[in-house]
N, C-alpha and C. Protein backbone atom coordinates (compact mmCIF):
# COMPACT_ATOMS: atom_id res chain seq x y z
N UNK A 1 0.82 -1.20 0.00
CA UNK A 1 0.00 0.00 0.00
C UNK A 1 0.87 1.26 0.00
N UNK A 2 1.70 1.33 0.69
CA UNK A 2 2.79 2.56 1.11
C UNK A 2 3.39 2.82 0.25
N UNK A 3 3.43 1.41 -1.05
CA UNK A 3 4.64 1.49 -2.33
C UNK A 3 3.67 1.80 -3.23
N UNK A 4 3.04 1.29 -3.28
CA UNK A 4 1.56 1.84 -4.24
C UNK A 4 1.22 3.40 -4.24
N UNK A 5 1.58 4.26 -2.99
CA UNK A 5 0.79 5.66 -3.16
C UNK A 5 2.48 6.36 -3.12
N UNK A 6 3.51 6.11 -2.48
CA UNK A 6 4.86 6.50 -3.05
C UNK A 6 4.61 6.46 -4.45
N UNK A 7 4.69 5.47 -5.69
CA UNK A 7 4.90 5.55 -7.34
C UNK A 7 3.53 6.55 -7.68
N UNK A 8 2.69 6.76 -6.72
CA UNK A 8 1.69 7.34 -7.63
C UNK A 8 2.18 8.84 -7.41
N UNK A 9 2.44 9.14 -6.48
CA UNK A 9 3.31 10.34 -5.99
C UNK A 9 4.21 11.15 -6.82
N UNK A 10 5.16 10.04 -7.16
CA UNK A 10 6.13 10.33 -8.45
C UNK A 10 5.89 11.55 -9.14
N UNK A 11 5.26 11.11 -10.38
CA UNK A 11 5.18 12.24 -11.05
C UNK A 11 4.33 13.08 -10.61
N UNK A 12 3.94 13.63 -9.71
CA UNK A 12 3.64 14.94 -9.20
C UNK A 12 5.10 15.53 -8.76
N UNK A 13 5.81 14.81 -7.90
CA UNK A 13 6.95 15.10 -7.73
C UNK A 13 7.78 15.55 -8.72
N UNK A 14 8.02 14.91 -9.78
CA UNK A 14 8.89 15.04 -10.88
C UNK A 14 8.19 16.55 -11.45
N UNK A 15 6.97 16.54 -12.30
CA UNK A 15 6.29 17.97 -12.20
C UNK A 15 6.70 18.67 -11.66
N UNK A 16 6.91 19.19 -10.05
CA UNK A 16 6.76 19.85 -9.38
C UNK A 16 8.23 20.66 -9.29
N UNK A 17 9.05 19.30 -9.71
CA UNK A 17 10.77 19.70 -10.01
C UNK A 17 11.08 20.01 -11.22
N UNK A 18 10.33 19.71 -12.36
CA UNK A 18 10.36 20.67 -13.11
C UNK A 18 10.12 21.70 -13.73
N UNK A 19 9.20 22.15 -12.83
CA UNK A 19 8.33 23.37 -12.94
C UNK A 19 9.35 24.28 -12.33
N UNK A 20 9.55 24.25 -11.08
CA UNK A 20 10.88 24.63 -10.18
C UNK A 20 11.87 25.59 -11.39
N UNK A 21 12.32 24.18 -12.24
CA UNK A 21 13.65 24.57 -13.09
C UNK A 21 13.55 25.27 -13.90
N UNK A 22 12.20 24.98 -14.58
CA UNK A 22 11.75 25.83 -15.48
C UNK A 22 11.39 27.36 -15.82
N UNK A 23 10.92 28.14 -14.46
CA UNK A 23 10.91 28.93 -14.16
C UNK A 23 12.29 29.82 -14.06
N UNK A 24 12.96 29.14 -14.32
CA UNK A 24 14.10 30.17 -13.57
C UNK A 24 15.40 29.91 -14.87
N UNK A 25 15.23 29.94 -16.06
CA UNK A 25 15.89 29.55 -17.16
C UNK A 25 16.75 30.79 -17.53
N UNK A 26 16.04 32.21 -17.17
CA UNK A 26 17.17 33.50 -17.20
C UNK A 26 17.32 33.99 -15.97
N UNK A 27 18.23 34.09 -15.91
CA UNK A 27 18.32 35.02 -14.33
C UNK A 27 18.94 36.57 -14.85
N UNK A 28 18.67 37.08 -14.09
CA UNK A 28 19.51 38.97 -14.57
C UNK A 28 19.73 39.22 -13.60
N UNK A 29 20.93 40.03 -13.80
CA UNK A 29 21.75 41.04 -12.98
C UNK A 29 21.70 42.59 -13.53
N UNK A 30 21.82 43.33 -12.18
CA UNK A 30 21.67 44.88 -12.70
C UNK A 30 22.69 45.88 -11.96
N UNK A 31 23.61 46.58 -12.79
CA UNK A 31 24.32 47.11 -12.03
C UNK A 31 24.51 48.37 -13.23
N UNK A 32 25.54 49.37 -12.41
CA UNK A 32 25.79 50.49 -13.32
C UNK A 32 27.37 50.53 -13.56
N UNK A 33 27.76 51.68 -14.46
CA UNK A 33 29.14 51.78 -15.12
C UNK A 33 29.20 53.28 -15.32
N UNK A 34 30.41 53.89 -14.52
CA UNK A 34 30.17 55.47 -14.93
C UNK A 34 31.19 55.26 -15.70
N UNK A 35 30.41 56.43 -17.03
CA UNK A 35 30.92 56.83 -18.24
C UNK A 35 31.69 57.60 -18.32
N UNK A 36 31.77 58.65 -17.24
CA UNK A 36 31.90 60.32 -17.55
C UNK A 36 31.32 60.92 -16.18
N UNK A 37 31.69 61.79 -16.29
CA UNK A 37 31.27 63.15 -14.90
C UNK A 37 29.58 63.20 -15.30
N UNK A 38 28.97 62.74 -14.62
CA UNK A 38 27.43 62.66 -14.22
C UNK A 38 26.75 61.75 -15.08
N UNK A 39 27.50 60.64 -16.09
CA UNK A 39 26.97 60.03 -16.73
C UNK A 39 27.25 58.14 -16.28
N UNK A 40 26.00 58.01 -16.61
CA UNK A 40 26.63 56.27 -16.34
C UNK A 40 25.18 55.75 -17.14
N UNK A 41 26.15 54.35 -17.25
CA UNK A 41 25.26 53.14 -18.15
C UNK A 41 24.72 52.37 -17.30
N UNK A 42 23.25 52.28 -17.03
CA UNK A 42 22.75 50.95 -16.13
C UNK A 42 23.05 49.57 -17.00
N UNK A 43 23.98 48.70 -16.65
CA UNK A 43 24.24 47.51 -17.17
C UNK A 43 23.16 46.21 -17.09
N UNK A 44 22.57 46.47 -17.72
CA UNK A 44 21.59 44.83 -17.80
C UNK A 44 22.17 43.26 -18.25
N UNK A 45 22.29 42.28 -17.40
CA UNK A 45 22.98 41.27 -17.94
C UNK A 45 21.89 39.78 -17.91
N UNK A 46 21.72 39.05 -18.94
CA UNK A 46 21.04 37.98 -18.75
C UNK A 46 21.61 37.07 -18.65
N UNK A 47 22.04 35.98 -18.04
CA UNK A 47 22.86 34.47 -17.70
C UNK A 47 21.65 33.67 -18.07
N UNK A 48 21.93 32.45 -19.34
CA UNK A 48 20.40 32.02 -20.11
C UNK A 48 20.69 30.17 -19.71
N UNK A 49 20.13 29.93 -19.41
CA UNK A 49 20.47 28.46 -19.27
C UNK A 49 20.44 27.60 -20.56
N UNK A 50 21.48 26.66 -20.32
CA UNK A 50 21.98 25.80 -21.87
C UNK A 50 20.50 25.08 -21.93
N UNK A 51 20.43 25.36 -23.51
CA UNK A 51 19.30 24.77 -23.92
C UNK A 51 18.03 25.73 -24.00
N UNK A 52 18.15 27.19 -23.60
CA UNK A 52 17.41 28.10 -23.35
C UNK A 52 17.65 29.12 -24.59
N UNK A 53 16.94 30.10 -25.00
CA UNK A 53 16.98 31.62 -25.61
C UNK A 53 16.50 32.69 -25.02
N UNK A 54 16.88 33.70 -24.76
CA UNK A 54 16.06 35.13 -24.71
C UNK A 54 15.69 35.69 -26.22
N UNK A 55 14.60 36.28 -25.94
CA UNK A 55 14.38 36.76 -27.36
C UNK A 55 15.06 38.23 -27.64
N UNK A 56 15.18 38.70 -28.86
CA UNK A 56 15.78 39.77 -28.79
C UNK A 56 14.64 40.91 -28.54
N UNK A 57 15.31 42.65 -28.74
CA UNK A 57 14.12 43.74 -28.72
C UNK A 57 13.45 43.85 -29.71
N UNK A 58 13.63 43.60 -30.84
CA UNK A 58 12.44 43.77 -31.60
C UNK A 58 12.70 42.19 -32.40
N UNK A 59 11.47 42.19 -32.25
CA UNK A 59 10.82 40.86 -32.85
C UNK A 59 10.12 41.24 -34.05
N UNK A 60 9.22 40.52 -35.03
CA UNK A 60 8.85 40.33 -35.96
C UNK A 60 7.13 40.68 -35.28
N UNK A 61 5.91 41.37 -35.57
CA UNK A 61 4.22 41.09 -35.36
C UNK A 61 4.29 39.52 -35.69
N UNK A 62 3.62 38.89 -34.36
CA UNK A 62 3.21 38.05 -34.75
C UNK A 62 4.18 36.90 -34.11
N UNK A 63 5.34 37.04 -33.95
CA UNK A 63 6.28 36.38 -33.37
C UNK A 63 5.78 36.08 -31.53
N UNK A 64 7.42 36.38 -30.60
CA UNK A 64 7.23 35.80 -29.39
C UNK A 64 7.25 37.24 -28.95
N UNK A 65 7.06 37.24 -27.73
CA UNK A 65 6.76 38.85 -27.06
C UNK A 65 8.72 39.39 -26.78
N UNK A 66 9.03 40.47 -27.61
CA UNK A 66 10.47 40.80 -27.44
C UNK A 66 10.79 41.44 -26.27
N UNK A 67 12.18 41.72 -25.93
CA UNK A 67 12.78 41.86 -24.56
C UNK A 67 12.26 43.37 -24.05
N UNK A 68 12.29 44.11 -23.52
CA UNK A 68 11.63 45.27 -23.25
C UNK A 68 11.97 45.54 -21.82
N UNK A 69 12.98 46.72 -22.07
CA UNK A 69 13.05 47.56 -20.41
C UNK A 69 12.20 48.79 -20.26
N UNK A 70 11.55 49.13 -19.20
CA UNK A 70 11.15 50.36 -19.06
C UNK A 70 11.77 50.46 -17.24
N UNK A 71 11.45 51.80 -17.29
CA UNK A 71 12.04 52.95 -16.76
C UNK A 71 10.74 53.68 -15.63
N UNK A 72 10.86 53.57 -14.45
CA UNK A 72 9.97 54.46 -13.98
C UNK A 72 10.47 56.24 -14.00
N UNK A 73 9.35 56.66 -14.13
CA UNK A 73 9.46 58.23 -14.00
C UNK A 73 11.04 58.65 -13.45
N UNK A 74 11.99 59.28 -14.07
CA UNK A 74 13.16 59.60 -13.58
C UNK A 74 12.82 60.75 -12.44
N UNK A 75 13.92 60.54 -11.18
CA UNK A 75 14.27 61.75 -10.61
C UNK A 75 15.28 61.66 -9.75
N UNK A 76 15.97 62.68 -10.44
CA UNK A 76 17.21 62.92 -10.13
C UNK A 76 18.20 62.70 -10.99
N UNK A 77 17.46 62.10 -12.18
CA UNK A 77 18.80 61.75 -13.29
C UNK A 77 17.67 62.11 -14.79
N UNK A 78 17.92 62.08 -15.87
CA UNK A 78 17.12 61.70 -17.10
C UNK A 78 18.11 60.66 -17.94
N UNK A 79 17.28 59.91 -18.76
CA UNK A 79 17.21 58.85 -19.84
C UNK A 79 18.45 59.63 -21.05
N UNK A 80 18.91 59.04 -21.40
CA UNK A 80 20.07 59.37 -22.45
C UNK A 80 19.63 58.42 -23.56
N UNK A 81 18.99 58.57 -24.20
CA UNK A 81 18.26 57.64 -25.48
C UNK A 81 17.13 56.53 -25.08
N UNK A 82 17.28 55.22 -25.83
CA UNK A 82 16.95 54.38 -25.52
C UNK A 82 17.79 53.03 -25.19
N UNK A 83 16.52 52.04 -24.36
CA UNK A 83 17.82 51.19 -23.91
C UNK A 83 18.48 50.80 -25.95
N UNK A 84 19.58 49.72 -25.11
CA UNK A 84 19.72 49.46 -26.43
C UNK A 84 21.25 47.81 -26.38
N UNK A 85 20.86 46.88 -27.40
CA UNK A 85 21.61 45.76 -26.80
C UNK A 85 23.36 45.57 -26.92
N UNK A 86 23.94 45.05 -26.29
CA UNK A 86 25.41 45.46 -26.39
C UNK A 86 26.04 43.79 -27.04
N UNK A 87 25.05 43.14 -26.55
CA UNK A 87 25.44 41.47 -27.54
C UNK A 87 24.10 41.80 -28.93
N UNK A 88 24.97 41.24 -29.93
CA UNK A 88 24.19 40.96 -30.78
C UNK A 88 23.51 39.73 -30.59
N UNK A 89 22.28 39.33 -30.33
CA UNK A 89 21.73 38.68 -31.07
C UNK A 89 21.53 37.87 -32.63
N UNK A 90 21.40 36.40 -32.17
CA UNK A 90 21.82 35.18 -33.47
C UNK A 90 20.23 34.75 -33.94
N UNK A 91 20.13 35.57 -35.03
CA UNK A 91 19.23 35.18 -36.04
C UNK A 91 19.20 33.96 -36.62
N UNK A 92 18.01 33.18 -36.07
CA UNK A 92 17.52 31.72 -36.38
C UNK A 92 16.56 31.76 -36.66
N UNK A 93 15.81 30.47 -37.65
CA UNK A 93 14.92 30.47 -38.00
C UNK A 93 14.03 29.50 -36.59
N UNK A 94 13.07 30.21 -36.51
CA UNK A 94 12.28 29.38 -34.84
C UNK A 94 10.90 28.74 -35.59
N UNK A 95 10.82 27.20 -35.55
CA UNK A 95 9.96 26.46 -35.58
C UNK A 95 8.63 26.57 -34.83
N UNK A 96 8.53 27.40 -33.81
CA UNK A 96 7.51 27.66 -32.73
C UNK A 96 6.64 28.67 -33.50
N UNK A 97 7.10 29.59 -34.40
CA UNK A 97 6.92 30.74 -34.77
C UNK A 97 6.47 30.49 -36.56
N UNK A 98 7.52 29.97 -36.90
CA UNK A 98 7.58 29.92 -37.88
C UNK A 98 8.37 30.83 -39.23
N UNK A 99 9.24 31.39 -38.55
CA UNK A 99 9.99 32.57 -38.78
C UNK A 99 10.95 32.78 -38.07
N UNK A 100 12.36 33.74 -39.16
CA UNK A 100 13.69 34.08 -38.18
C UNK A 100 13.36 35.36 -37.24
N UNK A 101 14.02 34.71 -36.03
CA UNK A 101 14.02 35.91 -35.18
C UNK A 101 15.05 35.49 -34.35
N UNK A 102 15.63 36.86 -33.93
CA UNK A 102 16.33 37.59 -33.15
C UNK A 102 16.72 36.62 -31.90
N UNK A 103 17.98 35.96 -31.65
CA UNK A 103 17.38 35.36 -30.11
C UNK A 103 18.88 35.31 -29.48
N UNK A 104 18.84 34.84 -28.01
CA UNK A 104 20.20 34.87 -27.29
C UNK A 104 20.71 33.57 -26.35
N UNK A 105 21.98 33.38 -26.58
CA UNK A 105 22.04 31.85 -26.08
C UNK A 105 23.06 32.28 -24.98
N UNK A 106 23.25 31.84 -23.99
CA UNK A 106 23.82 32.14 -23.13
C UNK A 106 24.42 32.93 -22.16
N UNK A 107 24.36 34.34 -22.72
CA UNK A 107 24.07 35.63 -22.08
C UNK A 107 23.99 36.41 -23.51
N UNK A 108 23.42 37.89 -22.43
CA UNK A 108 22.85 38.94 -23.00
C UNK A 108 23.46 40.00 -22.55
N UNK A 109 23.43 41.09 -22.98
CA UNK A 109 23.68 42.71 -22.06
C UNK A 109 23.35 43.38 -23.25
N UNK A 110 22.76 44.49 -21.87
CA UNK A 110 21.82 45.84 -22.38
C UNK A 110 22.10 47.00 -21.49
N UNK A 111 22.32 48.02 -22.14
CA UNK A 111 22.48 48.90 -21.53
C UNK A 111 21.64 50.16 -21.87
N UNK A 112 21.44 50.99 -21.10
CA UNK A 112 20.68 52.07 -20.53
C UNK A 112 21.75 53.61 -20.35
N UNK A 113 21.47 54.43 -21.22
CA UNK A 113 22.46 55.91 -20.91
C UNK A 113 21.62 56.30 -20.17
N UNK A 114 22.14 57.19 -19.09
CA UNK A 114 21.73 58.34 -18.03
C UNK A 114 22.15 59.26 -17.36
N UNK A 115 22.16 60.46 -17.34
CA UNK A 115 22.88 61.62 -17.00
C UNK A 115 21.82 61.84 -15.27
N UNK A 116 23.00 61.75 -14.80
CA UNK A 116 22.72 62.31 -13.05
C UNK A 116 22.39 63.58 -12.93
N UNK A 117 21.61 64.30 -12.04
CA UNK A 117 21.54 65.90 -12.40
C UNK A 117 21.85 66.22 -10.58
N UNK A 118 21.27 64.89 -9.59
CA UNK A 118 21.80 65.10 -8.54
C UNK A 118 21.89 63.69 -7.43
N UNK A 119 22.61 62.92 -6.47
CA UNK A 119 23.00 62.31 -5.62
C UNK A 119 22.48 62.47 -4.05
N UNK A 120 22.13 60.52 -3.76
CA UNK A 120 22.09 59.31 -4.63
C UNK A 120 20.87 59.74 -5.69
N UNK A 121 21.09 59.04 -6.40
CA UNK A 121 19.83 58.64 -7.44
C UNK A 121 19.23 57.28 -6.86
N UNK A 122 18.12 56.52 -7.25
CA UNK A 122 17.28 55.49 -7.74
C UNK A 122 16.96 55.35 -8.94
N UNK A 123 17.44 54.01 -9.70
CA UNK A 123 16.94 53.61 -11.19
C UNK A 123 16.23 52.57 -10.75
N UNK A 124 15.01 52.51 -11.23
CA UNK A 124 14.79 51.63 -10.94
C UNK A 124 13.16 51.39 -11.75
N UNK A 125 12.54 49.99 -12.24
CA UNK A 125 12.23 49.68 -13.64
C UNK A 125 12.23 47.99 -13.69
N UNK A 126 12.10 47.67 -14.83
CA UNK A 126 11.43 46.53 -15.16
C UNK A 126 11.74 45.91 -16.31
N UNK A 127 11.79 44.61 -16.59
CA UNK A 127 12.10 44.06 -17.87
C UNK A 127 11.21 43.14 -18.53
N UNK A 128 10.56 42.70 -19.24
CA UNK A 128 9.82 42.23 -19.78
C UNK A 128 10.36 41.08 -20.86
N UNK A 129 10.07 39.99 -20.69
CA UNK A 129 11.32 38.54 -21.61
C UNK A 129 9.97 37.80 -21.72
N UNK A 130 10.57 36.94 -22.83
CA UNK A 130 10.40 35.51 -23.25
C UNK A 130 10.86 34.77 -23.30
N UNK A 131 11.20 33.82 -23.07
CA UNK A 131 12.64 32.48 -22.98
C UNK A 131 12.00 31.16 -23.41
N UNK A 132 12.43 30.33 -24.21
CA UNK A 132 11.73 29.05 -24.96
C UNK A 132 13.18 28.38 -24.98
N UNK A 133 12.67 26.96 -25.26
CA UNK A 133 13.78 25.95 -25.61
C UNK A 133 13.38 25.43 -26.48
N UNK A 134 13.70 24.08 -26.89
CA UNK A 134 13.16 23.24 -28.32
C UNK A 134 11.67 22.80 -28.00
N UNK A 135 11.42 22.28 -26.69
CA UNK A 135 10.48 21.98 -26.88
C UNK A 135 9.39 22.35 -25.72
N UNK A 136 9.88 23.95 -25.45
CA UNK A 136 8.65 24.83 -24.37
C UNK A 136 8.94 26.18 -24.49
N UNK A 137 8.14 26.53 -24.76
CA UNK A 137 8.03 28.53 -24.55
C UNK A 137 7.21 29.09 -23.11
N UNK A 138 8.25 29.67 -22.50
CA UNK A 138 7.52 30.35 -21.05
C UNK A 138 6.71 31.15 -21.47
N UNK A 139 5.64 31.40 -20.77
CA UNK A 139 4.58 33.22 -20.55
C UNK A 139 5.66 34.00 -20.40
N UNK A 140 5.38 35.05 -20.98
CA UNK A 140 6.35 36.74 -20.56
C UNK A 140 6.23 36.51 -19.21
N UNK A 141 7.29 36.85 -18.85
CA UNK A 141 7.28 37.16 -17.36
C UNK A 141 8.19 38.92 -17.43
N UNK A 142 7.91 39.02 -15.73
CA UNK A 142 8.36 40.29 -15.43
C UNK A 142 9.67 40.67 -14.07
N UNK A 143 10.35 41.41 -14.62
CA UNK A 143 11.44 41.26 -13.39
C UNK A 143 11.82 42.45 -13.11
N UNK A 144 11.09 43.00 -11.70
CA UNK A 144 11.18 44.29 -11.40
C UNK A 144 13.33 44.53 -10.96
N UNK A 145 13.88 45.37 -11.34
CA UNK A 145 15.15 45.94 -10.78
C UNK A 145 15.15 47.49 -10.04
N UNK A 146 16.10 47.59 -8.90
CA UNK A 146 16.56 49.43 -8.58
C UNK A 146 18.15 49.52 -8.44
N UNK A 147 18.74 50.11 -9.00
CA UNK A 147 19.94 50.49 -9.20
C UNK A 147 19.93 51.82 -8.50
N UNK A 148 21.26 51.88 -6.94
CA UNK A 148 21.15 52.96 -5.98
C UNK A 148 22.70 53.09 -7.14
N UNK A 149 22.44 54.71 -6.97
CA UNK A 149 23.68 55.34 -7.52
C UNK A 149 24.43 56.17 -6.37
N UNK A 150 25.10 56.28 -5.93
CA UNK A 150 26.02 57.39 -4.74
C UNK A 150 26.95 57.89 -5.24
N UNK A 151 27.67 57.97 -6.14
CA UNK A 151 28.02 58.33 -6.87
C UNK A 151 29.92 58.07 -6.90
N UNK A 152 29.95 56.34 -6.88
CA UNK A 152 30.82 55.73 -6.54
C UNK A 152 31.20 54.99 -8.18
N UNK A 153 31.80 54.42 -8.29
CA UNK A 153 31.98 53.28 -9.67
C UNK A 153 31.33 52.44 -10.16
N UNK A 154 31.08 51.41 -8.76
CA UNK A 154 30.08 50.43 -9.42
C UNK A 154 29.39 49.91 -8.49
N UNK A 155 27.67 49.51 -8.52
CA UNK A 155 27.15 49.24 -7.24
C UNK A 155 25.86 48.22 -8.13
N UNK A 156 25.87 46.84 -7.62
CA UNK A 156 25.12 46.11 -8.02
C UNK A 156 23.96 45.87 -6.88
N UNK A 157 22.64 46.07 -7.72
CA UNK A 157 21.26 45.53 -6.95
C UNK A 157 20.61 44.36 -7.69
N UNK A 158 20.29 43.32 -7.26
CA UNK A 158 19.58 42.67 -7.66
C UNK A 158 18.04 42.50 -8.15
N UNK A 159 17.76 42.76 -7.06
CA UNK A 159 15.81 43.06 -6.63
C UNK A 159 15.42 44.30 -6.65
N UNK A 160 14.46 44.95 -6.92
CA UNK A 160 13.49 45.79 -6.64
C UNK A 160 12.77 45.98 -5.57
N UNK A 161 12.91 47.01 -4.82
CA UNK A 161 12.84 47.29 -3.43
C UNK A 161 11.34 47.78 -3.50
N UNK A 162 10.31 46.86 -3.03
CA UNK A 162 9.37 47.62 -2.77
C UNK A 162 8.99 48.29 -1.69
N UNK A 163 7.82 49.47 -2.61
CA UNK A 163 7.69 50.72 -1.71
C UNK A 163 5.82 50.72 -1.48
């Protein structure tokens, strides 16, 4: 009886561990890089797990939902363009889709210009991904970041500090 409801167990278990793994196929890091006297790059970095893609920023209508940072309301610094990617992205043709698009295998980086106007600052914002393998495509998910600036070299945050 005990061995009977252990094997039935199983694959809920197994599910449950791969759901786990699955979830967590990009991870990002967020830190900054001063450029210049009041200027710095918020550094966006994706670490993609083997067997994984990020998609790139612009995708094809109709494709997978592309990478996308936004920016809450600046203060204390303003936006110096748009973000914009510092790895190219490897154009493949994607079977899921049915069409080439834009995608990233093993890491990514993106960066963000921004001029300080005064100290500390808060950056802080959001990224928007898709990540698929051969044979699963995640929901967009969302990954809030805040980058504290003091006006030092380099200062990495992970999480988004809620307020």
């Amino acid at each position: 009886m005990i061995r009977e409801t252990l094997i039935s167990l199983l694959p809920v278990a197994l599910t449950v561990s791969l759901n786990a793994q699955v979830t967590e196929s990009i991870q990002w890091t967020f830190e900054y890089q001063k450029v210049g006297v009041d200027k710095f790059e918020i550094v966006m970095t994706a670490e993609i797990d083997k067997g994984w893609h990020l998609y790139a920023m612009d995708t094809t209508e109709g494709g997978p939902v592309p990478t996308v940072f936004s920016f809450k309301a600046p203060v204390g610094y303003t936006l110096n363009g748009r973000p914009y990617p510092v790895s190219l992205p490897e154009v493949k043709y994607d079977n899921t889709y049915g069409m080439d698009i834009g995608m990233y295998n093993i890491k990514a980086e993106f960066r963000q210009k921004i001029f300080v106007t005064h100290y500390p600052v808060t950056v802080c914002g959001n990224v928007t991904f898709m990540s698929c393998n051969d044979m699963l495509c995640l929901p967009p998910r969302d990954v809030e970041f805040v980058v504290l600036i003091k006006g030092g070299l380099t200062k990495e945050v992970k999480h988004c500090n809620k307020e």
